[in-house]
N, C-alpha and C. Protein backbone atom coordinates (compact mmCIF):
# COMPACT_ATOMS: atom_id res chain seq x y z
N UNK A 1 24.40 -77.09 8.48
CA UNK A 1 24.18 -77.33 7.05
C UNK A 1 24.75 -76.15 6.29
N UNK A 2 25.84 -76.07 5.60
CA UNK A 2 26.45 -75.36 4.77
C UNK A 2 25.75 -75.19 3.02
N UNK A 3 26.37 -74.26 3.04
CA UNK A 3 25.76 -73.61 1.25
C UNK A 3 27.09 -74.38 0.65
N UNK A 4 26.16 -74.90 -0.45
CA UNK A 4 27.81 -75.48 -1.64
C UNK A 4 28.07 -74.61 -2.56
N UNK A 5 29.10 -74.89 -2.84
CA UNK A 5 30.24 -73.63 -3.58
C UNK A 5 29.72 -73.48 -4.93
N UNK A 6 29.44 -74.45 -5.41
CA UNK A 6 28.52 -74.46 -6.54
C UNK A 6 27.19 -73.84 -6.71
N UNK A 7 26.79 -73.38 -5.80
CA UNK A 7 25.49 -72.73 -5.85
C UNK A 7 25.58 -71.44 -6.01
N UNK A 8 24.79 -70.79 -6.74
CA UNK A 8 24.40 -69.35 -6.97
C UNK A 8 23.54 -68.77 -6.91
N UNK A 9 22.90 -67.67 -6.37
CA UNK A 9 21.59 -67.06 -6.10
C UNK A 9 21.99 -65.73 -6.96
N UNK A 10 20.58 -65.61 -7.42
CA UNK A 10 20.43 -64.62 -8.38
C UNK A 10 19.39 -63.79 -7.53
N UNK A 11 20.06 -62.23 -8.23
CA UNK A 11 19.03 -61.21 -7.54
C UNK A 11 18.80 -60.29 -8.34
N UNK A 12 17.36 -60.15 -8.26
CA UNK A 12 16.58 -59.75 -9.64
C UNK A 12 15.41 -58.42 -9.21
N UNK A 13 14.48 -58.26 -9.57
CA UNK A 13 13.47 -57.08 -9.52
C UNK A 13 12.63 -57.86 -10.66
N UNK A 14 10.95 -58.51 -9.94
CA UNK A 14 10.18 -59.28 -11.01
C UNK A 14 9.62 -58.16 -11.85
N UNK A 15 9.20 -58.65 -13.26
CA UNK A 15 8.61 -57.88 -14.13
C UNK A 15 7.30 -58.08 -13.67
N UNK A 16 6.56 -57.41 -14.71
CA UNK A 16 5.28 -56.95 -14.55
C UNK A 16 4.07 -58.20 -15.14
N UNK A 17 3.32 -58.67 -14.57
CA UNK A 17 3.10 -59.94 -15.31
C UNK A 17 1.99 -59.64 -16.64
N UNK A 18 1.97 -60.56 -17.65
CA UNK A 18 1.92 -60.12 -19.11
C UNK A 18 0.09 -60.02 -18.45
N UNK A 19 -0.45 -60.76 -17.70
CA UNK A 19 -1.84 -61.17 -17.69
C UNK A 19 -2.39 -60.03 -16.73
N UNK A 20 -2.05 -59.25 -15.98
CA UNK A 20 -2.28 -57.51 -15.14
C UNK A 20 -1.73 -56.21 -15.52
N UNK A 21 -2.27 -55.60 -15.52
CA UNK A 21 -2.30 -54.04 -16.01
C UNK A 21 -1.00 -53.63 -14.56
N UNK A 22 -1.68 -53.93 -13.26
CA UNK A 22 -0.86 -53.84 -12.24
C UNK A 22 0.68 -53.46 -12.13
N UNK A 23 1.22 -52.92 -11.33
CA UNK A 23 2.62 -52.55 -10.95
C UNK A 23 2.68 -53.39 -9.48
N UNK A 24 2.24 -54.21 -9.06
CA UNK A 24 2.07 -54.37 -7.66
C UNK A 24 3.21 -54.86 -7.20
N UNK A 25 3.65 -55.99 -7.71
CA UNK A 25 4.52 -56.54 -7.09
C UNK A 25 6.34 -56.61 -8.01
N UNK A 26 6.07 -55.44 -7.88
CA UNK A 26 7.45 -55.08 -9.17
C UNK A 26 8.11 -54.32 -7.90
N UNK A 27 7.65 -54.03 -6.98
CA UNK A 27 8.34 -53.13 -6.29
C UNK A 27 9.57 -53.62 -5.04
N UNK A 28 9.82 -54.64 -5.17
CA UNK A 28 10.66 -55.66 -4.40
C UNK A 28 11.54 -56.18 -5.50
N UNK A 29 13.10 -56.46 -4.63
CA UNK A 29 13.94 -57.20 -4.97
C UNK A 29 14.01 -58.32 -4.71
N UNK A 30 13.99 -59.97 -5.41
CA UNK A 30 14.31 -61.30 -5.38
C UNK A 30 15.34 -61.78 -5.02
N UNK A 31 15.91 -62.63 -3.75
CA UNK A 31 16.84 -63.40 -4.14
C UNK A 31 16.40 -64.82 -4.25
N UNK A 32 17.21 -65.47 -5.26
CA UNK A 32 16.88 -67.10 -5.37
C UNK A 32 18.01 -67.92 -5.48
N UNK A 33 17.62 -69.25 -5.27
CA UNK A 33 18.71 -70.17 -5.85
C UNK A 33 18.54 -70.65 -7.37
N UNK A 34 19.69 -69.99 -7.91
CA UNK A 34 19.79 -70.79 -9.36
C UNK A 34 19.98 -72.12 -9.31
N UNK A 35 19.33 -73.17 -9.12
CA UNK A 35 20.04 -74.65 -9.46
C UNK A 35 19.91 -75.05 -10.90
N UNK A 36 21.29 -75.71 -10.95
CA UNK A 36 21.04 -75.96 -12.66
C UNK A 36 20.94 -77.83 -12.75
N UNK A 37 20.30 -78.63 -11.42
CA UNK A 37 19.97 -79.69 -11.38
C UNK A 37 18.38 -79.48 -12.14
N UNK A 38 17.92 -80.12 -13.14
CA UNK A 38 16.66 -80.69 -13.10
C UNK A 38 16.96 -82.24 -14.08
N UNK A 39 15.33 -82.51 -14.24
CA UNK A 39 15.38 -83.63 -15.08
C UNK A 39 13.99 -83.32 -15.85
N UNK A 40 13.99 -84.15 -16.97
CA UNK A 40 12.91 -83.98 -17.64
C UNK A 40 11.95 -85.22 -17.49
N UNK A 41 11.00 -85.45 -17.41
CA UNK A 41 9.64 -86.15 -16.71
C UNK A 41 9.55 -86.88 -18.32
N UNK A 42 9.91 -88.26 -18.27
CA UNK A 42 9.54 -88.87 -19.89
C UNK A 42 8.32 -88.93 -20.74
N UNK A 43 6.84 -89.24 -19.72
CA UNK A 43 6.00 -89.62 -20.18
C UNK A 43 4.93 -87.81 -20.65
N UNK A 44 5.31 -87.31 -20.29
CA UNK A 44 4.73 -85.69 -20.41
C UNK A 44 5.71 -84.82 -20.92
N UNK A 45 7.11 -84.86 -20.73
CA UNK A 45 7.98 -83.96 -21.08
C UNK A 45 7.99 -82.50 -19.95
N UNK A 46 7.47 -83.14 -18.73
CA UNK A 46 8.18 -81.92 -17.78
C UNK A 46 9.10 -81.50 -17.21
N UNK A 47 9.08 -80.75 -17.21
CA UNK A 47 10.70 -79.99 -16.35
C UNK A 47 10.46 -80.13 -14.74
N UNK A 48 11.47 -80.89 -14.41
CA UNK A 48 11.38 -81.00 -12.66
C UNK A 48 12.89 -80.92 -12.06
N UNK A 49 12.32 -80.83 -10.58
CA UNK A 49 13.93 -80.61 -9.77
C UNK A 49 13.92 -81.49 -8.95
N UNK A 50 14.26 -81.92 -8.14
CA UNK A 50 14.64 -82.78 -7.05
C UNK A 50 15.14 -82.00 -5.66
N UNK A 51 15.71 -80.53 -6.43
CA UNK A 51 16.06 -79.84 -4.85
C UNK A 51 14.70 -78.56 -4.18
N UNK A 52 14.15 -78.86 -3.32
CA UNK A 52 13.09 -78.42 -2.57
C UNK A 52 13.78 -76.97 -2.62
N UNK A 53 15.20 -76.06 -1.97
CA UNK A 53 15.73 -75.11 -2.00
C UNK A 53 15.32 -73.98 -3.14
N UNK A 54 14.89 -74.97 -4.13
CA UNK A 54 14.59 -74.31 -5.80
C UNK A 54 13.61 -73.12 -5.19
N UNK A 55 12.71 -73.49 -4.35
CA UNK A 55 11.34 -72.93 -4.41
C UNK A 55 11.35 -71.77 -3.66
N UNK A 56 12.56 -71.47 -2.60
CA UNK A 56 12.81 -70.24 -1.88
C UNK A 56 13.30 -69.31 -2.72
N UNK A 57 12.15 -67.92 -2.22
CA UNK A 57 12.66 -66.98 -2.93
C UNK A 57 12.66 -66.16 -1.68
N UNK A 58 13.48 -65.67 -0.83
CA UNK A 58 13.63 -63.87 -0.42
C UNK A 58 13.16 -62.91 -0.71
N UNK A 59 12.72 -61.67 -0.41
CA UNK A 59 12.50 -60.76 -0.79
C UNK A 59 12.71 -59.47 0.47
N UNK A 60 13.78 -58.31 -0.42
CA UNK A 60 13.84 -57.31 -0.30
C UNK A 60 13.29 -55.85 -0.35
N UNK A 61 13.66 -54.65 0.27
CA UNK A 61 12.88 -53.69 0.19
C UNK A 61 13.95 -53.13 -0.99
N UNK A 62 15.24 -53.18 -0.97
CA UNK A 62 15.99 -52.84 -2.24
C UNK A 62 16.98 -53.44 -2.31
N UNK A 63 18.20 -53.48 -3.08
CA UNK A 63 18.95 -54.24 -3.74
C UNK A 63 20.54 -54.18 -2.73
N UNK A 64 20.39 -53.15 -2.16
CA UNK A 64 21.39 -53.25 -1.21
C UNK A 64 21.41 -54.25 -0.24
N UNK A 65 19.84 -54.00 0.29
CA UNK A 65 19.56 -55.02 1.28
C UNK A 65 19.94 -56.68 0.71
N UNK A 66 19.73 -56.92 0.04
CA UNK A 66 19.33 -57.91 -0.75
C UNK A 66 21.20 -58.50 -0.50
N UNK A 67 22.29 -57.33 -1.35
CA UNK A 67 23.64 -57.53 -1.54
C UNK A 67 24.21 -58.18 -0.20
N UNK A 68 23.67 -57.23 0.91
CA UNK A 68 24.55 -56.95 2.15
C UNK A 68 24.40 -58.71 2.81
N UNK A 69 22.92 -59.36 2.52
CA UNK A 69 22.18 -60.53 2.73
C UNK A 69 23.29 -61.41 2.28
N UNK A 70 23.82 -61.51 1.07
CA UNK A 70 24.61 -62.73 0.69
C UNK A 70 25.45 -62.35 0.81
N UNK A 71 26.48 -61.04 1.00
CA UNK A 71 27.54 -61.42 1.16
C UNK A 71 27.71 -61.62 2.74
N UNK A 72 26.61 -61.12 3.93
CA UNK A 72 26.79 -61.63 5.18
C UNK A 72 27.04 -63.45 4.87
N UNK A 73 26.35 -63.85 4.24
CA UNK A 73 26.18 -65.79 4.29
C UNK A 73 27.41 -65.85 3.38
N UNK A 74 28.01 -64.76 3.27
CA UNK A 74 29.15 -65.63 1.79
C UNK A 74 29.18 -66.09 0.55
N UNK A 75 27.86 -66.08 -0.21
CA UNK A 75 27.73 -66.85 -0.92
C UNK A 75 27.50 -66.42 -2.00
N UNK A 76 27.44 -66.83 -3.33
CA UNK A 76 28.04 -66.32 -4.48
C UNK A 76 27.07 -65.90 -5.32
N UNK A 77 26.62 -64.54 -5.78
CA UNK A 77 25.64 -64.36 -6.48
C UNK A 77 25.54 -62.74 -7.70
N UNK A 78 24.68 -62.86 -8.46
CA UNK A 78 24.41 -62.28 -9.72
C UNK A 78 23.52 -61.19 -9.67
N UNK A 79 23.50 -60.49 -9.64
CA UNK A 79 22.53 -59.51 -9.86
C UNK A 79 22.07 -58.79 -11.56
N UNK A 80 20.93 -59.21 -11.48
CA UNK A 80 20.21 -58.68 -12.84
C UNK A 80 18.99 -57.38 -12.49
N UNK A 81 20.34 -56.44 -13.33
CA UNK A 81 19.33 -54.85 -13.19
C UNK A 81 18.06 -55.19 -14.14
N UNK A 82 16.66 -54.47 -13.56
CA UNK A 82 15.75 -54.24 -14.35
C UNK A 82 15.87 -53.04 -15.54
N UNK A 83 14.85 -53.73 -16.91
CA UNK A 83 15.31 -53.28 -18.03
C UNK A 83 14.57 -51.98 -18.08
N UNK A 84 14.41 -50.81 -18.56
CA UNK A 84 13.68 -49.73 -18.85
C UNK A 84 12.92 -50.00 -19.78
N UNK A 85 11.43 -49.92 -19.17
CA UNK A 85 10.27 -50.18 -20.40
C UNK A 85 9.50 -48.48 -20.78
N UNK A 86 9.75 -48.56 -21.89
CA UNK A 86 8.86 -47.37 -22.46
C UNK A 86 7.80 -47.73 -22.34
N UNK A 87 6.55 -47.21 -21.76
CA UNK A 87 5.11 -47.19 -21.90
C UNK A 87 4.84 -46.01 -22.80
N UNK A 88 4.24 -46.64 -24.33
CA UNK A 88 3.08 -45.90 -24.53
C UNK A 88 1.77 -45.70 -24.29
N UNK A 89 1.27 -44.82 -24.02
CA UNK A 89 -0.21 -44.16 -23.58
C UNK A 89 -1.27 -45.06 -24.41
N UNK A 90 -1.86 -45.33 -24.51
CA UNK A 90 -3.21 -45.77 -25.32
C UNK A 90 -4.86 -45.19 -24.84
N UNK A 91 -5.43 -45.41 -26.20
CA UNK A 91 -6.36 -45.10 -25.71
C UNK A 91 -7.63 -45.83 -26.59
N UNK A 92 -8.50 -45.90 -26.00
CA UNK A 92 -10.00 -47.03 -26.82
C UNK A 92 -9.97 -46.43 -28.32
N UNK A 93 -10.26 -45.30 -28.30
CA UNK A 93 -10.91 -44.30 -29.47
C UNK A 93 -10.03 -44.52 -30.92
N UNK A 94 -8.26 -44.56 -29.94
CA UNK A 94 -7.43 -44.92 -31.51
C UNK A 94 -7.83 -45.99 -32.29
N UNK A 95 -8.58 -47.21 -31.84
CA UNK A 95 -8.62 -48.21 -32.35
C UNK A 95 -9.46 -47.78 -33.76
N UNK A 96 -10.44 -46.63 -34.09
CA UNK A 96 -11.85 -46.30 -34.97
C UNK A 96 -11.22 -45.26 -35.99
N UNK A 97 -9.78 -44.93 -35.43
CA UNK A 97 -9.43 -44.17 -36.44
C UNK A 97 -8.98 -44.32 -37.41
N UNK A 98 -10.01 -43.71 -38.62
CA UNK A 98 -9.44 -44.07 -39.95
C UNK A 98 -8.03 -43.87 -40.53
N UNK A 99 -7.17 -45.24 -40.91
CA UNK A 99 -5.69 -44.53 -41.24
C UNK A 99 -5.26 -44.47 -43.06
């Protein structure tokens, strides 16, 4: 079973999710298949796929690993650097201060 030429896997570094304070799982590189097959579900308006492949994701210890991975299989893919987030500090107490 061969990879089609049309296919592309993207390789990424997940963000931080909006709903955890956590860093946990930011520390791995993604690879996936981009498919740009879906359909939209009439009676609800959902977004669906038909290709099962969608749902594999890889994961790396870093991005080399990740590179060396597809271009061993050949196959054609994107890499998206993670963005630099400024964290500001916070703290409870600012919330009482009179401005």
């Amino acid at each position: 079973m061969g990879i089609d030429d049309k296919v592309v896997f993207r390789i990424y570094k997940p963000t931080k999710t909006a709903t955890q304070s956590g860093l946990g799982n930011t520390n791995l590189w993604h690879l996936k298949i981009e498919s740009g097959s879906y359909y939209i579900e009439p009676l609800m308006g959902w977004i669906g796929s038909k290709d099962p492949k969608k749902q594999i994701v890889l994961k790396f210890d870093s991005l080399e690993k990740a590179v060396f991975y597809a271009k061993k299989r050949n196959v054609k893919y994107v890499i998206e650097m993670p963005k630099n987030v400024k964290r500001l500090p916070k703290s409870y107490a600012s919330n009482f201060i009179l401005k």
